[in-house]
C-alpha atoms as a PDB file:
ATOM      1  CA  UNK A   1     135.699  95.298  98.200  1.00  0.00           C
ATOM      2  CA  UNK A   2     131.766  95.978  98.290  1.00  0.00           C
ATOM      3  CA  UNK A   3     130.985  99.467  98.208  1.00  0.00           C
ATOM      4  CA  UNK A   4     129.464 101.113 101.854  1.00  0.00           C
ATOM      5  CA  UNK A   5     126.484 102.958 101.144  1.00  0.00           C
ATOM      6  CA  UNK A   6     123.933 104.246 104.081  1.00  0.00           C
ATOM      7  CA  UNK A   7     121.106 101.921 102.670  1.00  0.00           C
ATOM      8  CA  UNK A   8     120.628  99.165 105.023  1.00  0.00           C
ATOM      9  CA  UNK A   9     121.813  95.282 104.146  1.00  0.00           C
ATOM     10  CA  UNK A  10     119.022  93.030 102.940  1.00  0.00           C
ATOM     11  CA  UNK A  11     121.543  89.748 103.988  1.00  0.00           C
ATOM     12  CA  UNK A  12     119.722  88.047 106.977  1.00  0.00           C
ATOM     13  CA  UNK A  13     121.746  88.391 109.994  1.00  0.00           C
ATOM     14  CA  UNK A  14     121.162  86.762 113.774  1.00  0.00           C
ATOM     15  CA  UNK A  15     119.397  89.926 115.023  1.00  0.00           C
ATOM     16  CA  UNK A  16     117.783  90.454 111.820  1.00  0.00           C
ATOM     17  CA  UNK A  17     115.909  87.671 109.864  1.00  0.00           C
ATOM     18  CA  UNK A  18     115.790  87.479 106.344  1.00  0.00           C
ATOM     19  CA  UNK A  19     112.878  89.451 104.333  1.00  0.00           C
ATOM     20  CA  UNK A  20     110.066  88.154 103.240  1.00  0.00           C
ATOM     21  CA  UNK A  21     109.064  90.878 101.116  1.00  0.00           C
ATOM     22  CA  UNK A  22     105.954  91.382 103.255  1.00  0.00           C
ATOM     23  CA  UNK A  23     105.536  95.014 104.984  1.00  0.00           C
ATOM     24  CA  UNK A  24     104.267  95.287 107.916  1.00  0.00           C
ATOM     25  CA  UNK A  25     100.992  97.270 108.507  1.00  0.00           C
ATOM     26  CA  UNK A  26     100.573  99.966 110.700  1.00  0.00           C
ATOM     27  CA  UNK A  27      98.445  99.308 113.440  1.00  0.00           C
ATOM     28  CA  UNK A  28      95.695 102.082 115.014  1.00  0.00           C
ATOM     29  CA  UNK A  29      93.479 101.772 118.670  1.00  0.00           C
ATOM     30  CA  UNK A  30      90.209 102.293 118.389  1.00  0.00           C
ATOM     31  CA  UNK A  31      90.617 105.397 120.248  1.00  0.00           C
ATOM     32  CA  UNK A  32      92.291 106.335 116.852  1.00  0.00           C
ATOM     33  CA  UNK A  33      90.032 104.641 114.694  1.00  0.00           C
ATOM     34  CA  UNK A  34      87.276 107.359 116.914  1.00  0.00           C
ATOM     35  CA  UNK A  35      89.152 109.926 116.200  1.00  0.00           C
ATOM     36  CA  UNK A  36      89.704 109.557 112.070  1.00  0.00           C
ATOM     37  CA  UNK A  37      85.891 108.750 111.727  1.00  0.00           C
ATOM     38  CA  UNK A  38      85.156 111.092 114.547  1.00  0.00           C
ATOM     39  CA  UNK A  39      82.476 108.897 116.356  1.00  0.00           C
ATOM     40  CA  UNK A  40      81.787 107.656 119.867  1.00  0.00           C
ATOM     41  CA  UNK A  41      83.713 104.574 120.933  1.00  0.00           C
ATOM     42  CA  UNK A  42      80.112 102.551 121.594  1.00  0.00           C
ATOM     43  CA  UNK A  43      79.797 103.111 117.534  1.00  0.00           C
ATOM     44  CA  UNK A  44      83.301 101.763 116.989  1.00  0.00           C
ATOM     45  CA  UNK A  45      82.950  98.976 119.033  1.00  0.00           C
ATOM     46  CA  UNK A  46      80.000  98.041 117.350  1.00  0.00           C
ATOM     47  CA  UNK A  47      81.646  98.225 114.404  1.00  0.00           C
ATOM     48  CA  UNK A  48      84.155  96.249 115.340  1.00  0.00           C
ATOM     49  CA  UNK A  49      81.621  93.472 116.768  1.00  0.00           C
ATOM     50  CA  UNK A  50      79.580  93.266 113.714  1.00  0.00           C
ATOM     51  CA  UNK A  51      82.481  92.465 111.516  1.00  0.00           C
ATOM     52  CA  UNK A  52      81.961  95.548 109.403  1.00  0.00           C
ATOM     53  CA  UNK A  53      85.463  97.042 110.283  1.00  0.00           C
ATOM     54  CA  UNK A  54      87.828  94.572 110.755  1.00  0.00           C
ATOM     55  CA  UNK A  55      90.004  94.183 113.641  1.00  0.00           C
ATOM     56  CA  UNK A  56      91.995  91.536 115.705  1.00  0.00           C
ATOM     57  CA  UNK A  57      92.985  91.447 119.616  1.00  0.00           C
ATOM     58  CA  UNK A  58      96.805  91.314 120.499  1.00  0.00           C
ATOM     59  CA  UNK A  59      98.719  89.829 123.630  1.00  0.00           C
ATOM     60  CA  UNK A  60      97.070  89.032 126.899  1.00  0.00           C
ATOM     61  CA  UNK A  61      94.961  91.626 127.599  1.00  0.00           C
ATOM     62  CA  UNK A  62      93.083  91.868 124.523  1.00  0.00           C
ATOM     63  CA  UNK A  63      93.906  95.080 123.295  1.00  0.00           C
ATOM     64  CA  UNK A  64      92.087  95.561 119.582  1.00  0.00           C
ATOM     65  CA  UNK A  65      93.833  97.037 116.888  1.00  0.00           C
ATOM     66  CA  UNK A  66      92.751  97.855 113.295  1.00  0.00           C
ATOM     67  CA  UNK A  67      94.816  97.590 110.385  1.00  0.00           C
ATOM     68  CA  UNK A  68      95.408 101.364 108.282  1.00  0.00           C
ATOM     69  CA  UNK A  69      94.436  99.053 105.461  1.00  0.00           C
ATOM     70  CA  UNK A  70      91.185  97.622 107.026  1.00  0.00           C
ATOM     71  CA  UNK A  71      90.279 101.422 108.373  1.00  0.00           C
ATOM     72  CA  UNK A  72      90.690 102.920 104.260  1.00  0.00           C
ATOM     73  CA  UNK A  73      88.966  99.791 102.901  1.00  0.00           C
ATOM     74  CA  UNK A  74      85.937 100.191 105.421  1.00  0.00           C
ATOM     75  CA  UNK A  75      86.096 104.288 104.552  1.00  0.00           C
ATOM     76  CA  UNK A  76      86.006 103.169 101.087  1.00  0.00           C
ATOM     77  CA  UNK A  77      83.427 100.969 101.179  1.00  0.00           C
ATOM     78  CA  UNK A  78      80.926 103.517 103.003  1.00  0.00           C
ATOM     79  CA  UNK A  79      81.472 106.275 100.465  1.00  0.00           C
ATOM     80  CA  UNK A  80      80.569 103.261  97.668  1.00  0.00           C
ATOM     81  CA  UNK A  81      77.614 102.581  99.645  1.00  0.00           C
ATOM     82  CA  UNK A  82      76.428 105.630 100.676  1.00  0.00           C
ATOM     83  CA  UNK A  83      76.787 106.668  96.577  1.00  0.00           C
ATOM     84  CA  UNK A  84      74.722 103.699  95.771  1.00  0.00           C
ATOM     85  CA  UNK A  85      71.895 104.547  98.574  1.00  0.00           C
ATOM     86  CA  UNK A  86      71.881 108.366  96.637  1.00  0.00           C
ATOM     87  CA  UNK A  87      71.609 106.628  93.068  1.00  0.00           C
ATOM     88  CA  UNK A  88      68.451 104.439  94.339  1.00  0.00           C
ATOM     89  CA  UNK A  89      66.761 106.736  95.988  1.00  0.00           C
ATOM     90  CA  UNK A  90      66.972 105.822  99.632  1.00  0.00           C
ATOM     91  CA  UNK A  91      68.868 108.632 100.822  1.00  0.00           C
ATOM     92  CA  UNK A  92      66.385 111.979 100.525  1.00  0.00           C
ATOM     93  CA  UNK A  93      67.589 114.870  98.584  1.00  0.00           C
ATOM     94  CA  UNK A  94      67.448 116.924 102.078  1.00  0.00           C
ATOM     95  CA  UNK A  95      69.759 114.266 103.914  1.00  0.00           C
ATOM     96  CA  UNK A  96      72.319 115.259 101.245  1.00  0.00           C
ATOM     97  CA  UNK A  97      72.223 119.140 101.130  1.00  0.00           C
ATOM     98  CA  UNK A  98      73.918 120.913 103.674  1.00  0.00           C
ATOM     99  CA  UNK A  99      72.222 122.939 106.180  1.00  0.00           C
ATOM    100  CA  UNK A 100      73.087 126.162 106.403  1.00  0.00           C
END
């Protein structure tokens, strides 16, 4: 007799489809997206159109969604650029020291 344990049963059943090792993402609104960079939703949107952040439109009425993934990767990528800009020279000393 198998044991019972509170872990739930990786066997494919009708209501619940086998696994295919895949996770699913968690999915943000822009309005969240606004909030975690804490900009404007004109800025987002434009972020959004330009390709730069990546995002997809779901069901009918187009509602835009961002995956977590896509929101770190486009953080990540800033910081990486914005360090570059400092190491080149493009980005003033003042630009970079906090005012007071």
């Amino acid at each position: 007799m198998p044991r019972k344990t509170d872990e739930p049963s990786l066997e494919p059943t009708p209501e619940q489809p086998a696994l295919t090792g895949r996770v699913l993402p968690r999915m943000l609104s822009l309005e969240q997206v606004q909030e975690v960079l804490n900009m404007k939703a004109p800025l987002v949107y434009s972020l959004v159109r330009s390709g730069e952040l990546k995002a997809a439109q779901f069901g009918g009425r187009g509602i835009w969604r961002v995956r977590e993934d896509d929101l770190l990767a486009y953080i990540d990528a800033a910081y990486a650029k914005t360090a570059e800009r400092i190491a080149s020279g493009q980005i003033p000393e003042g630009e970079t020291t906090p005012q007071t």
